[in-house]
Protein backbone atom coordinates (compact mmCIF):
# COMPACT_ATOMS: atom_id res chain seq x y z
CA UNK A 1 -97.12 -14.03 14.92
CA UNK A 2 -93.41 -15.17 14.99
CA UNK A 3 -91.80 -14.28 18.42
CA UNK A 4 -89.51 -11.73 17.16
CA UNK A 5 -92.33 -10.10 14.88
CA UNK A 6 -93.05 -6.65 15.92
CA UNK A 7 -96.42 -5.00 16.11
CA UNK A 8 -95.43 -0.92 16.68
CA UNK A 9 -98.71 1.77 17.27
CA UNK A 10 -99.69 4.15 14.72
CA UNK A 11 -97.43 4.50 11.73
CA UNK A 12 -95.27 7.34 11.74
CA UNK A 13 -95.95 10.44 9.47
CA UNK A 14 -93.34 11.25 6.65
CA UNK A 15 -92.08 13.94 8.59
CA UNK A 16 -90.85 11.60 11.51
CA UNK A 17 -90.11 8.51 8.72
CA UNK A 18 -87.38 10.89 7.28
CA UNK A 19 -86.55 11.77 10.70
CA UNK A 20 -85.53 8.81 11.37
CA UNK A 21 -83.54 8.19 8.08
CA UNK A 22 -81.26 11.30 8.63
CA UNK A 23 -80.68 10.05 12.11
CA UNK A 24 -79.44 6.84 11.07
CA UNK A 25 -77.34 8.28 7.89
CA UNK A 26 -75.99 10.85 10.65
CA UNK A 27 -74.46 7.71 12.45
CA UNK A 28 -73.64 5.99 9.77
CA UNK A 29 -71.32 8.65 8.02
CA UNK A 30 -69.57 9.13 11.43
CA UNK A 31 -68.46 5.82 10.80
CA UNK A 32 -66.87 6.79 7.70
CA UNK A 33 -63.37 7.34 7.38
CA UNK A 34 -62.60 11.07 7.10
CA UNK A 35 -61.13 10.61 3.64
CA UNK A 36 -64.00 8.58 2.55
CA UNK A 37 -67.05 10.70 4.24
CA UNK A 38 -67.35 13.75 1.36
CA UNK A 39 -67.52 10.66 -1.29
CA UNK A 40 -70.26 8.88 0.80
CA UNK A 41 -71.81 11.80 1.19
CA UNK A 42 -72.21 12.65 -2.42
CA UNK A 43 -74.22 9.34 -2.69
CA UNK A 44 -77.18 10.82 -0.95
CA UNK A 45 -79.99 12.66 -2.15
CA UNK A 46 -79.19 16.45 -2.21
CA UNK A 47 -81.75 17.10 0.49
CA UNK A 48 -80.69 14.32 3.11
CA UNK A 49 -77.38 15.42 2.34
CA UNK A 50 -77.81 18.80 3.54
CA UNK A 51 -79.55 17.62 6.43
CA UNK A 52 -77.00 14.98 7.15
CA UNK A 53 -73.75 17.55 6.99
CA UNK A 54 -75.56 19.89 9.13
CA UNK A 55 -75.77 17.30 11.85
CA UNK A 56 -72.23 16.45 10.77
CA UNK A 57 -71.36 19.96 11.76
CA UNK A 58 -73.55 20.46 15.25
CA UNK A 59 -71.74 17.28 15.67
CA UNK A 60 -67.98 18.40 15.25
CA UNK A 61 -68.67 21.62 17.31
CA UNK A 62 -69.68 19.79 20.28
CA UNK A 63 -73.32 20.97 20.36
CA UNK A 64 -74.61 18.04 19.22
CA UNK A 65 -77.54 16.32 21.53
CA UNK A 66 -76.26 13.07 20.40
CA UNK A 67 -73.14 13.52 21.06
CA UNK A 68 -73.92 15.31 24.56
CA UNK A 69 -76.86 13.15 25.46
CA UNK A 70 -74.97 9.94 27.24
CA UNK A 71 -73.05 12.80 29.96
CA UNK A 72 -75.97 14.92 30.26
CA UNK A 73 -77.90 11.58 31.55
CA UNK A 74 -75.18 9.98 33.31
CA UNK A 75 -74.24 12.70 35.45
CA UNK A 76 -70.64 12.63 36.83
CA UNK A 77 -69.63 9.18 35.89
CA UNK A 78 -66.12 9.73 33.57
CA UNK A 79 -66.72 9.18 29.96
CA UNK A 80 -65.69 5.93 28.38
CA UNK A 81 -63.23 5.97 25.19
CA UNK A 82 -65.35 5.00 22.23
CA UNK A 83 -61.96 3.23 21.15
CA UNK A 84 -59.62 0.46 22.58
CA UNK A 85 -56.15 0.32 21.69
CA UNK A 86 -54.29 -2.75 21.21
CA UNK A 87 -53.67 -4.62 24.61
CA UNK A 88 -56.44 -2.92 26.44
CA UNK A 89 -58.93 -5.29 28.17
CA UNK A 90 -62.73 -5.76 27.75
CA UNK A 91 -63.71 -8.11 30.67
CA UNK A 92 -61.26 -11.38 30.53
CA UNK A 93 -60.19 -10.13 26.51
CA UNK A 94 -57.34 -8.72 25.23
CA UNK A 95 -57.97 -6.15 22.25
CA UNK A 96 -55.33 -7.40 19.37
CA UNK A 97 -56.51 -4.70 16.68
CA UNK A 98 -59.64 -3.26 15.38
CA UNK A 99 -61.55 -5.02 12.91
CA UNK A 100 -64.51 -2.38 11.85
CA UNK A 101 -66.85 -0.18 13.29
CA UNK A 102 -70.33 0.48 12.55
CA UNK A 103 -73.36 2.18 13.51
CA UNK A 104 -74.09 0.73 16.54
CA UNK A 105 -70.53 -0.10 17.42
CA UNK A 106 -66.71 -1.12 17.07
CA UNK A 107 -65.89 -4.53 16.66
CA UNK A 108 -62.09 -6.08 17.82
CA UNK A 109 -59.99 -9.15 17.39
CA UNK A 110 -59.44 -10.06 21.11
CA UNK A 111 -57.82 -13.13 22.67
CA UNK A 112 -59.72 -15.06 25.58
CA UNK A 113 -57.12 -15.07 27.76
CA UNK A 114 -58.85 -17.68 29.94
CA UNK A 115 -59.12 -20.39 26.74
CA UNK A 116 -56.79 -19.13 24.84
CA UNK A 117 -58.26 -18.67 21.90
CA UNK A 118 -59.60 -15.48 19.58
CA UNK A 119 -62.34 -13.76 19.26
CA UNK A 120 -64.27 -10.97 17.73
CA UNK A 121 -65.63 -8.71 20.41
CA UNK A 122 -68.23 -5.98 19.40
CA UNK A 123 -68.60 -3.16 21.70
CA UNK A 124 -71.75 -0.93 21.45
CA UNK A 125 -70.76 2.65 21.30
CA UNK A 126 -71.04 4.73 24.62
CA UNK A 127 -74.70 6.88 22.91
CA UNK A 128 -76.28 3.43 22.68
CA UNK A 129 -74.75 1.65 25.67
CA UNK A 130 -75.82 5.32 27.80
CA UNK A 131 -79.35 5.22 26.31
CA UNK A 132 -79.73 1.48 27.80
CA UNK A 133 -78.25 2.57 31.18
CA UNK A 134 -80.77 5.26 31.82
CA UNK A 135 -83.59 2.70 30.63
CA UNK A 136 -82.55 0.40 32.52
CA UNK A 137 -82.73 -2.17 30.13
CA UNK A 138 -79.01 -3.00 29.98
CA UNK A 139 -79.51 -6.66 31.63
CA UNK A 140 -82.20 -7.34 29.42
CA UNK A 141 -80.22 -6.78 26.25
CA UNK A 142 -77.82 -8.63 27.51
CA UNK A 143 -79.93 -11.41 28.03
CA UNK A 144 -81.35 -10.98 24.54
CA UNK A 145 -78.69 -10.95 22.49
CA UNK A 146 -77.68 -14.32 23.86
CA UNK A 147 -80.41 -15.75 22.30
CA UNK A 148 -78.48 -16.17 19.03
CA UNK A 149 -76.33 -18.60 21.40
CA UNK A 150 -78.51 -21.51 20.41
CA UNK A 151 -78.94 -21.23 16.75
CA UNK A 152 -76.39 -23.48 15.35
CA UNK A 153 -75.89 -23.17 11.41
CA UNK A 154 -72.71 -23.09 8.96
CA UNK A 155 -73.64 -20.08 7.42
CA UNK A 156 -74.24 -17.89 11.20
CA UNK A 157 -71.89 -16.05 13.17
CA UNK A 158 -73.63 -16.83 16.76
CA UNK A 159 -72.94 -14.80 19.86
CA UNK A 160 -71.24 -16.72 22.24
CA UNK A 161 -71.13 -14.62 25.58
CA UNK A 162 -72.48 -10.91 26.39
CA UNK A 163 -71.60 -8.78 29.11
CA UNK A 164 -70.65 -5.24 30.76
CA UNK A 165 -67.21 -3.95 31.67
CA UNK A 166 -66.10 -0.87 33.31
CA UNK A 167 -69.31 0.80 31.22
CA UNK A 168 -68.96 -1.12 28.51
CA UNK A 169 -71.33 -3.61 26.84
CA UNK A 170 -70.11 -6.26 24.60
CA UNK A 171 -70.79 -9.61 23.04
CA UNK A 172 -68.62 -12.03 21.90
CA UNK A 173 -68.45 -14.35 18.65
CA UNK A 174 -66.13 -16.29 16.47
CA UNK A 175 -63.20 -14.84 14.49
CA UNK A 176 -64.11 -15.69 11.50
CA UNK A 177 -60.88 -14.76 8.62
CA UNK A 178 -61.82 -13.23 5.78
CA UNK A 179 -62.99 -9.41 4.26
CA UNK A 180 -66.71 -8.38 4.69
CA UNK A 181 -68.83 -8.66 1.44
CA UNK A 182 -68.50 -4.67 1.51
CA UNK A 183 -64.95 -4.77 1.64
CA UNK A 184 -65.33 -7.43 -1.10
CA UNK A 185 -67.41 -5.50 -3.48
CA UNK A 186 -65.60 -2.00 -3.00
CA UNK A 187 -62.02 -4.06 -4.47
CA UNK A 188 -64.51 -5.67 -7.20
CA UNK A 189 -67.20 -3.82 -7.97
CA UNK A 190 -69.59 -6.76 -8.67
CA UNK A 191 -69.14 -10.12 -8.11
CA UNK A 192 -68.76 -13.28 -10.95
CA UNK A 193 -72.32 -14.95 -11.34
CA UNK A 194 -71.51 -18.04 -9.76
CA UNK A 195 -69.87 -16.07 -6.83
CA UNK A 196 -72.77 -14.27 -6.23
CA UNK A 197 -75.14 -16.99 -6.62
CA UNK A 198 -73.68 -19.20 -4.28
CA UNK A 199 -73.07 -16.30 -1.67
CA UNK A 200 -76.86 -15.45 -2.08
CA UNK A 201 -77.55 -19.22 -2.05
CA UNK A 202 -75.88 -19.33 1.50
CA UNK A 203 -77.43 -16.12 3.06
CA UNK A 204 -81.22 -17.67 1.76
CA UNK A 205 -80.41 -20.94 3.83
CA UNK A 206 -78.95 -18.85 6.59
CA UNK A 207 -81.60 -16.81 7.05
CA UNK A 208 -84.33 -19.35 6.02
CA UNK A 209 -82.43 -21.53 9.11
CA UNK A 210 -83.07 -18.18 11.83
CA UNK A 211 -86.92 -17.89 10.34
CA UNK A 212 -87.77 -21.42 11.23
CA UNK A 213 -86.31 -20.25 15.03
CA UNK A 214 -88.24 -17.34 15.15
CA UNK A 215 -85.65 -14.43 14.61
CA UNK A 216 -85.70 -11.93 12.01
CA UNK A 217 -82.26 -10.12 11.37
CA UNK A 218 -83.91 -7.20 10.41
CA UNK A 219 -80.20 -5.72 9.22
CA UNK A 220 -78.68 -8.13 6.33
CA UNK A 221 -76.14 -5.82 4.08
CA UNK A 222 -72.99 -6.14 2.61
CA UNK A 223 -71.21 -5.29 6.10
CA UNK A 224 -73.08 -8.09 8.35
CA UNK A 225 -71.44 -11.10 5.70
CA UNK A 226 -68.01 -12.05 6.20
CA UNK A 227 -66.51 -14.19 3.10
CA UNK A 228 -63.53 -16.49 4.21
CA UNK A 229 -61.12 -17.93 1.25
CA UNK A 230 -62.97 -20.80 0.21
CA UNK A 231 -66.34 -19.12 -0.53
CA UNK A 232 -67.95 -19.79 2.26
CA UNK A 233 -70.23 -17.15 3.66
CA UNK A 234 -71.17 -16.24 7.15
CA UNK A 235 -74.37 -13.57 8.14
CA UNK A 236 -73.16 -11.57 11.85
CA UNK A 237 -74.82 -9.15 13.73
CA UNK A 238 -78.30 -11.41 13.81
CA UNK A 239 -79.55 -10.94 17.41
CA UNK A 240 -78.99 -7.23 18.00
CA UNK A 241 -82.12 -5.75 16.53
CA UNK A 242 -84.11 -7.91 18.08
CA UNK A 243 -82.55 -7.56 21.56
CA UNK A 244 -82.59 -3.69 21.03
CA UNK A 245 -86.31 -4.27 19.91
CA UNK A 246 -87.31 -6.84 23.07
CA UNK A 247 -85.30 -4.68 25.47
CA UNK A 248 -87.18 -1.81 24.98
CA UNK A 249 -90.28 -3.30 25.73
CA UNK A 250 -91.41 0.16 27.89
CA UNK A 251 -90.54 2.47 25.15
CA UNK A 252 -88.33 3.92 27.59
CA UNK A 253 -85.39 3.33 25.35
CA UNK A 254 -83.80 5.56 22.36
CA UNK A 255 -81.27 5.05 20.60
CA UNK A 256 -81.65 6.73 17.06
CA UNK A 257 -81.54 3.95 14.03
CA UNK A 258 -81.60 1.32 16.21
CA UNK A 259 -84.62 -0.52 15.71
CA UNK A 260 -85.06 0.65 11.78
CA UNK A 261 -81.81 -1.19 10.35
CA UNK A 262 -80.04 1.07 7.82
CA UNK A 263 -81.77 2.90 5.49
CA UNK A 264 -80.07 2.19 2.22
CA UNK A 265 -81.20 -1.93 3.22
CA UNK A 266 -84.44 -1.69 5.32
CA UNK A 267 -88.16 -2.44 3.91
CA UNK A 268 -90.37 0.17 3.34
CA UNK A 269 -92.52 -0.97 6.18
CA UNK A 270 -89.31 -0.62 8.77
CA UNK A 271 -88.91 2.71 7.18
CA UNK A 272 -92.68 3.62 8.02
CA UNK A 273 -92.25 1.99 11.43
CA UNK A 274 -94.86 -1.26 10.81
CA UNK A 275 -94.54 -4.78 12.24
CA UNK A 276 -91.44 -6.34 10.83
CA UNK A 277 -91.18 -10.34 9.54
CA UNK A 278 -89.54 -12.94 7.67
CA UNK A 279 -90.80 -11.00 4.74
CA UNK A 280 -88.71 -7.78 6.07
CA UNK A 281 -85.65 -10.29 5.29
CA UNK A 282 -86.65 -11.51 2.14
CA UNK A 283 -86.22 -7.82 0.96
CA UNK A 284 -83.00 -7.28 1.98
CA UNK A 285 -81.96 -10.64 0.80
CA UNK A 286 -83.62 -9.75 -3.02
CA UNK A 287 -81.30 -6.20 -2.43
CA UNK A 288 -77.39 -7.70 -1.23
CA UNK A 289 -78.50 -10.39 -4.27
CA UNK A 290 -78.73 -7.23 -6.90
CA UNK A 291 -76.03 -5.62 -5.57
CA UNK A 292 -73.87 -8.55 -5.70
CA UNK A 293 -74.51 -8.94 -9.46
CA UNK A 294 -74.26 -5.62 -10.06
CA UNK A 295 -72.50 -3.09 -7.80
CA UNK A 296 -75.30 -1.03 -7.38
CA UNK A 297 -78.15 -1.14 -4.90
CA UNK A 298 -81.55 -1.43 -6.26
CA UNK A 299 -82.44 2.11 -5.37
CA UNK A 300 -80.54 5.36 -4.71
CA UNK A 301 -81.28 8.84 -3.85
CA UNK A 302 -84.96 10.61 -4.76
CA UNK A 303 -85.57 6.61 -5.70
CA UNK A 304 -84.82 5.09 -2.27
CA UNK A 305 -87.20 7.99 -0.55
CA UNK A 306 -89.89 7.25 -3.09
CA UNK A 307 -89.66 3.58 -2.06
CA UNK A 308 -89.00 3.85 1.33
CA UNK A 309 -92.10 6.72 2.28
CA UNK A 310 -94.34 4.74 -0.06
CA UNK A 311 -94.76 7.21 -2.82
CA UNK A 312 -93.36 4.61 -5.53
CA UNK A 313 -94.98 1.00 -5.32
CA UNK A 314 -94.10 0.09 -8.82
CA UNK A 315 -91.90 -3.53 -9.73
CA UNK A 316 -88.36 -3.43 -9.09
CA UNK A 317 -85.76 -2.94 -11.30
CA UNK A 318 -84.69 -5.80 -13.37
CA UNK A 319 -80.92 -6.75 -12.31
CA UNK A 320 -81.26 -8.43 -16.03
CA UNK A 321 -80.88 -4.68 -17.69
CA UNK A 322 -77.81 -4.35 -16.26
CA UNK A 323 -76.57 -8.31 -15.50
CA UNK A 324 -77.81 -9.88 -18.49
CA UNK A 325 -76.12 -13.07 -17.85
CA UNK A 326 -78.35 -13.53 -14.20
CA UNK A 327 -81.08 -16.64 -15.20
CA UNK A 328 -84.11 -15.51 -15.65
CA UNK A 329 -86.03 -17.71 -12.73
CA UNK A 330 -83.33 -16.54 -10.55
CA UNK A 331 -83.92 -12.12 -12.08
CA UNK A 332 -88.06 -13.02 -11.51
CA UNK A 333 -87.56 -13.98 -7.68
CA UNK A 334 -85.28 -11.11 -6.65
CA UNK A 335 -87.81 -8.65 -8.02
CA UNK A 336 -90.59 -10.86 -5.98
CA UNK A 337 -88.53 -10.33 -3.18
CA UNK A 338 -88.01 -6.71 -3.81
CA UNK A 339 -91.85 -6.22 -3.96
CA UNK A 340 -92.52 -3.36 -1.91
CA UNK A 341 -95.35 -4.30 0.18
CA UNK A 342 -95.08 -7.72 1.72
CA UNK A 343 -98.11 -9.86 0.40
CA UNK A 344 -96.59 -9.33 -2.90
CA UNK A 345 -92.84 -10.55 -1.92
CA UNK A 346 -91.48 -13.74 -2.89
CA UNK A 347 -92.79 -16.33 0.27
CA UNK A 348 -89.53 -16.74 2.14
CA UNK A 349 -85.93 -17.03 1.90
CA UNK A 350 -85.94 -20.51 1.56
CA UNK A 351 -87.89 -20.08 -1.75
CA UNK A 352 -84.92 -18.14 -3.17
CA UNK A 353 -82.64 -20.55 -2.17
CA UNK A 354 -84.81 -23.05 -3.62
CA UNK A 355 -84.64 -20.97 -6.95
CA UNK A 356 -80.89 -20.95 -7.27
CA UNK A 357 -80.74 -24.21 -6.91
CA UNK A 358 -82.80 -25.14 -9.73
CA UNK A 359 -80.77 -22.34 -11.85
């Protein structure tokens, strides 16, 4: 078993699997812009939705346990601002602006102050860095996470320091210049073939390049790639699953969606809570591929539960019926890779790289 392979106890039961999916669409529609949320919302399946806006509503009249949960615990420390303003300081870095925010947290351009040069800074949000405070796990993740420090690749955006200021956890990593794939395919739509091939072409290698190390991602999605002006392609965000995951080796950690990825992108065996690999990648590689070429995910709605709590188990859709254009040994691996239980999926990410290069 890989080191960062995951062996959890008994599989969950539905019940608790969609549990844990309308936790982590809860977080992730906080993260949506107000103007933007009721349209993201409308994307879900009726039922999640319901679910989802209820918690959306605990939430906004302060009666939500998430949102209480990291006082409640901490006692009488003062709370800490989920957001920096510009010129504010995170350890020796100066916030410049706000980049994004996510789940998990909100990432900055920051200068380094003592080398002069800038960063991006991601600062876990106060519910996650809380949960790891009254774990005590806090030095452990921060040891984790630096273990993407020593994976060297062009297509990786490693972490080059971690730490913890005034209550604050953060990590450090390169600025790199240039939209996120998301931000890429909401201007258009779907990407040319040969843009989308050769992005796909450099996430394979990138994430074939962490396998033979021993790390799965566990999260790749249109928001961990960052696309700078001549192509190239860069995967982020690879070490924080598996430090969450390592940290919590008591199971005295929680920190809802954490350790599952995010639901419109994870395997069906994250979503039922079973030992994670490089096959768990391969997936989600097979899924940012289709919805590259296409502008749609793979599944949606009743389709992604289906998938997800094991009721459907049939192939994958064919990105040929709506991207005729894709080559056919390239349409035949992504719905390997898409397989949804892992014996069946395409052997590893360096096979699908291997396949669009023969295309």
């Amino acid at each position: 078993m890989l080191p960062s392979e995951h062996t959890g106890s008994a599989a969950p039961s539905a019940a608790q699997t969609r549990w844990a999916l309308v936790q982590q669409l809860f977080h992730e529609a906080l993260a949506q812009p107000e103007p933007a949320r009721a349209a993201w919302l409308a994307g879900l399946d009726a039922t999640l939705r319901a679910d989802v806006e209820a918690m959306l509503a605990a939430d906004a009249s302060a009666t939500s346990v998430l949102d209480r949960r990291p006082a409640e615990l901490l006692g009488n420390r003062p709370p800490v601002r989920e957001q920096l303003a510009p010129d504010e300081h995170v350890g020796p870095f100066r916030v410049v602006r706000l980049l994004g925010k996510g789940g998990m947290g909100v990432v900055y351009l920051a200068h380094d102050e003592g080398r002069a040069t800038d960063v991006a800074i991601k600062v876990l949000r106060p519910s996650v860095a809380a949960a790891l405070a009254v774990a005590d796990t806090r030095q452990r993740f921060l040891r984790e996470i630096r273990v993407g420090s020593r994976v060297s690749h062009p297509n990786l955006v490693p972490v080059l320091e971690s730490g913890e200021s005034d209550g604050r956890l953060w990590f450090t990593m390169p600025f790199v210049d240039g939209p996120t794939l998301r931000e890429r395919l909401q201007a258009e739509r779907r990407l040319a073939l040969a843009d989308a091939l050769r992005v796909g072409r450099q996430m394979a290698d990138a994430l074939a390049h962490l396998h033979a190390h021993g790390i799965v991602h566990r999260d790749v999605k249109p928001e961990n790639v960052l696309v700078t002006a001549d192509g190239a392609a860069h995967l982020a965000d690879f070490g924080v699953a598996r430090a969450l995951d390592l940290a919590d080796m008591d199971g005295a950690l929680t920190v809802p969606g954490a350790a599952i990825g995010t639901p419109r992108y994870m395997s069906p065996e994250q979503a039922r809570g079973e030992r994670v690999g490089t096959y768990t990648d391969v997936y989600a590689l097979g899924g940012l591929l289709y919805e590259m070429l296409t502008g749609e995910r793979p599944y949606r709605g009743a389709a992604l539960r289906a998938v997800l709590t094991g009721r459907d188990t049939g192939p994958a859709p064919d990105v040929r019926a709506l991207r005729p254009d894709v080559p056919d040994a390239v349409a035949q691996a992504m719905q390997r890779a898409l397989a949804t239980e892992p014996p069946d999926r395409l052997p590893s990410a360096g096979a699908l790289r291997d396949v669009i290069d023969r295309a």
